[in-house]
Protein backbone atom coordinates (compact mmCIF):
# COMPACT_ATOMS: atom_id res chain seq x y z
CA UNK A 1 -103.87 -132.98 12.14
CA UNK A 2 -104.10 -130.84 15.13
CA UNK A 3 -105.34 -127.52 14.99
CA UNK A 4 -102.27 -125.62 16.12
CA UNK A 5 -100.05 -127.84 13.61
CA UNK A 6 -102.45 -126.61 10.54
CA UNK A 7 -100.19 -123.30 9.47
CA UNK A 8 -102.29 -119.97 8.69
CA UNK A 9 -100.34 -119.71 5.17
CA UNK A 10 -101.87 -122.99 4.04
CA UNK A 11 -105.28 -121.94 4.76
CA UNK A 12 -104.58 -118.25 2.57
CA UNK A 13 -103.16 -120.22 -0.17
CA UNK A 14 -105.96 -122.77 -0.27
CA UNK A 15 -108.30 -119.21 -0.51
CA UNK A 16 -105.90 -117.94 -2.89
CA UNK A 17 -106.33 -120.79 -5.11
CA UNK A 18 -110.15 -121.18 -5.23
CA UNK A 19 -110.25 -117.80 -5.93
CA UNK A 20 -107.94 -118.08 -8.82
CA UNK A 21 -109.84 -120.46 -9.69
CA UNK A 22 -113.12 -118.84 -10.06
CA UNK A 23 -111.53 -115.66 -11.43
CA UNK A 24 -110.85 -118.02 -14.41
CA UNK A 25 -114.16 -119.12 -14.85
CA UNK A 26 -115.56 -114.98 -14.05
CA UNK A 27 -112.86 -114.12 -16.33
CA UNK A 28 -113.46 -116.46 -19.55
CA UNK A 29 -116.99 -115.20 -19.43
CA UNK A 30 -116.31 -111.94 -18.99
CA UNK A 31 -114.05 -111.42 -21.82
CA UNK A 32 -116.27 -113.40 -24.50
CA UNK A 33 -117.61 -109.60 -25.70
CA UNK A 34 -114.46 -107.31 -25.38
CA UNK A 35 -111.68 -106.39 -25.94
CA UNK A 36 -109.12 -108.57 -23.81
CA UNK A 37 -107.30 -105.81 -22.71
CA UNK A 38 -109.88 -103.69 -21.62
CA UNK A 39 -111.39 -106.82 -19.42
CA UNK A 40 -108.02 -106.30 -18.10
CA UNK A 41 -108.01 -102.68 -17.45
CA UNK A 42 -111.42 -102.94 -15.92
CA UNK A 43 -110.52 -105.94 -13.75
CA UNK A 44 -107.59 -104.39 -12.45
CA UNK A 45 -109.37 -101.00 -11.52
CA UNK A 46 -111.82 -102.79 -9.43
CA UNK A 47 -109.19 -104.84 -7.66
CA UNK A 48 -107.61 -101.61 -6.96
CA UNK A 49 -110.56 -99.77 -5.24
CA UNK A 50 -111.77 -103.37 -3.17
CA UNK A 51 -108.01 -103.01 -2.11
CA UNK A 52 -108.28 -98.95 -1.07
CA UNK A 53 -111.51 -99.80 0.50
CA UNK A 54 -110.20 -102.75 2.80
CA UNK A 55 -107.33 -100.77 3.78
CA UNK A 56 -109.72 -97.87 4.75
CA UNK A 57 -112.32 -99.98 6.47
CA UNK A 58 -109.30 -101.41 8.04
CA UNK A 59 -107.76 -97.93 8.88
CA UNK A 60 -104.40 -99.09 7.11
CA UNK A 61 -104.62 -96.80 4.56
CA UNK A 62 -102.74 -94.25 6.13
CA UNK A 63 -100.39 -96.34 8.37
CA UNK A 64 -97.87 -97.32 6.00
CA UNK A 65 -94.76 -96.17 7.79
CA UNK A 66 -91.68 -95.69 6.06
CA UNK A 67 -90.82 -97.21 2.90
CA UNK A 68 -87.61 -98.08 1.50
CA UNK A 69 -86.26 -97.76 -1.78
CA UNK A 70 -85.71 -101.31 -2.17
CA UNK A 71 -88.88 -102.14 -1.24
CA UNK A 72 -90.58 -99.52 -3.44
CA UNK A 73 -88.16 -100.80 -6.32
CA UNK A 74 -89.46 -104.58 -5.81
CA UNK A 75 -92.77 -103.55 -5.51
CA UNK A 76 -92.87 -101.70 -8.96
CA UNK A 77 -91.56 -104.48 -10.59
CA UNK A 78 -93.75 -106.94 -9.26
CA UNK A 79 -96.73 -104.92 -10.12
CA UNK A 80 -95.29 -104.54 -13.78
CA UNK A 81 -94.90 -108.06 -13.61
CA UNK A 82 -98.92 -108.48 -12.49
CA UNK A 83 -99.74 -106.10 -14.62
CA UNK A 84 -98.23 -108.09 -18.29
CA UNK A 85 -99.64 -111.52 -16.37
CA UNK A 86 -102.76 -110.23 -16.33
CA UNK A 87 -102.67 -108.98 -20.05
CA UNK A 88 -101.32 -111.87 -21.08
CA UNK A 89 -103.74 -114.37 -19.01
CA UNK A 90 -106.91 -112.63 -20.16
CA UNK A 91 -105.62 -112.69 -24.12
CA UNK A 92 -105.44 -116.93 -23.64
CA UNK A 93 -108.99 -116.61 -22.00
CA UNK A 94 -109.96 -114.96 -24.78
CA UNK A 95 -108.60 -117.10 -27.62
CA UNK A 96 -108.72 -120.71 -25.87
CA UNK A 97 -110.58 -122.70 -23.60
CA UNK A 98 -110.11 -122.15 -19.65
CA UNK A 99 -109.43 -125.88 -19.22
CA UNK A 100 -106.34 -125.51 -21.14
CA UNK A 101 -105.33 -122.07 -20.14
CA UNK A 102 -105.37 -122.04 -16.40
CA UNK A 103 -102.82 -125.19 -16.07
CA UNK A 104 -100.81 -123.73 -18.08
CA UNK A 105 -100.52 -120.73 -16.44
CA UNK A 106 -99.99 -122.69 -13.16
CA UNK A 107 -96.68 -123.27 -14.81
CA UNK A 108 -96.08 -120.30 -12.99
CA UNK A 109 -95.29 -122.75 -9.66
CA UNK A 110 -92.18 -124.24 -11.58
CA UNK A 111 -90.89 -121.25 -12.47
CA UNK A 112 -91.34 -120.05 -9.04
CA UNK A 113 -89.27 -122.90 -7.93
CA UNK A 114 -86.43 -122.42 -10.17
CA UNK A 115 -86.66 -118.54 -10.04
CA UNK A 116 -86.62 -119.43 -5.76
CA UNK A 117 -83.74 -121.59 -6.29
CA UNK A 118 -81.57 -119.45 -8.56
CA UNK A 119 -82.14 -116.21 -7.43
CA UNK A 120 -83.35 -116.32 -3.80
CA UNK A 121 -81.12 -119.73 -2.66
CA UNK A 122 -84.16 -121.88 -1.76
CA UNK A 123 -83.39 -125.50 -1.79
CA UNK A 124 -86.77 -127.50 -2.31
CA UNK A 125 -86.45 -131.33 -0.95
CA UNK A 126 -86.88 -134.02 -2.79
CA UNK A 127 -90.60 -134.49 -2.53
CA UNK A 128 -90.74 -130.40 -3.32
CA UNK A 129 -88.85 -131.40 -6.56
CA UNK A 130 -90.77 -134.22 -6.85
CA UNK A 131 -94.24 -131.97 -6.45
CA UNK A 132 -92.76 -129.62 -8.94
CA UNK A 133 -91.99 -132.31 -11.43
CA UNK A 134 -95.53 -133.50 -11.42
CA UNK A 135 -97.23 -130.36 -11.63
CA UNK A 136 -94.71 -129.78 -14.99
CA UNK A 137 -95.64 -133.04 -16.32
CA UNK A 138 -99.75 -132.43 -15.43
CA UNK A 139 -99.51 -129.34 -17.24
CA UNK A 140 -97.72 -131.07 -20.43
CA UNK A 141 -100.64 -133.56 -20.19
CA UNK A 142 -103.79 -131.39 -19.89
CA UNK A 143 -102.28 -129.31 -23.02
CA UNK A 144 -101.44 -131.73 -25.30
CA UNK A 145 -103.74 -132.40 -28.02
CA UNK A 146 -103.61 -136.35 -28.63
């Protein structure tokens, strides 16, 4: 694979991904001694001033230009919808195993799919449906007790 053909997206997501993955692991070990929402509280006020200082650093802080209603409006409800992930990721760290946890809430891929398929008019090709398929059925199999 040339270097040009390698798209910028796939290296972020690759990032994205190993971090999630260690913020599991940080996360599980992190919560053993408190409460799980307050783990969450406390993760999500340091993500919020390593985010206010990159933007400073980066002098984007203050060049936001103008923002739209819409954008505002899908904004909040993303970060509503963070914000109950979180809560709800770091309460299954706290009552069961990471191993089990974290594929299940990769689940979150599916739904992505079928969320980008009903509501934003994706259409995945068959290997995408194929991918997503797999990644259902891997989750299925890792939970599972036999």
């Amino acid at each position: 694979m040339n270097p040009d053909s390698f798209p910028s997206w796939l290296v972020w997501a690759l990032l994205s991904a190993g971090f999630a993955a260690l913020t599991a692991i940080f996360a599980k070990v992190g919560v053993e001694d408190i409460n799980s929402d307050m783990a969450t509280l406390i993760r999500t006020v340091i993500v919020l001033i390593s985010l206010a200082l990159i933007l400073f650093a980066t002098g984007k802080l203050t060049d936001t230009g103008p923002i739209s209603t819409k954008t505002w409006t899908f904004l909040l409800l993303s970060g509503l919808g963070t914000g109950a992930s979180w809560l709800c990721y770091f309460r299954a760290l706290k009552l069961g195993p990471a191993t089990l946890v974290a594929p299940i809430d990769k689940l979150s891929v599916v739904l992505v799919a079928l969320f980008g398929v009903v509501f934003l008019g994706e259409r995945p090709s068959f290997q995408g449906w194929l991918g997503i398929v797999l990644i259902a059925a891997g989750a299925v199999l890792i939970a599972v007790k036999r």
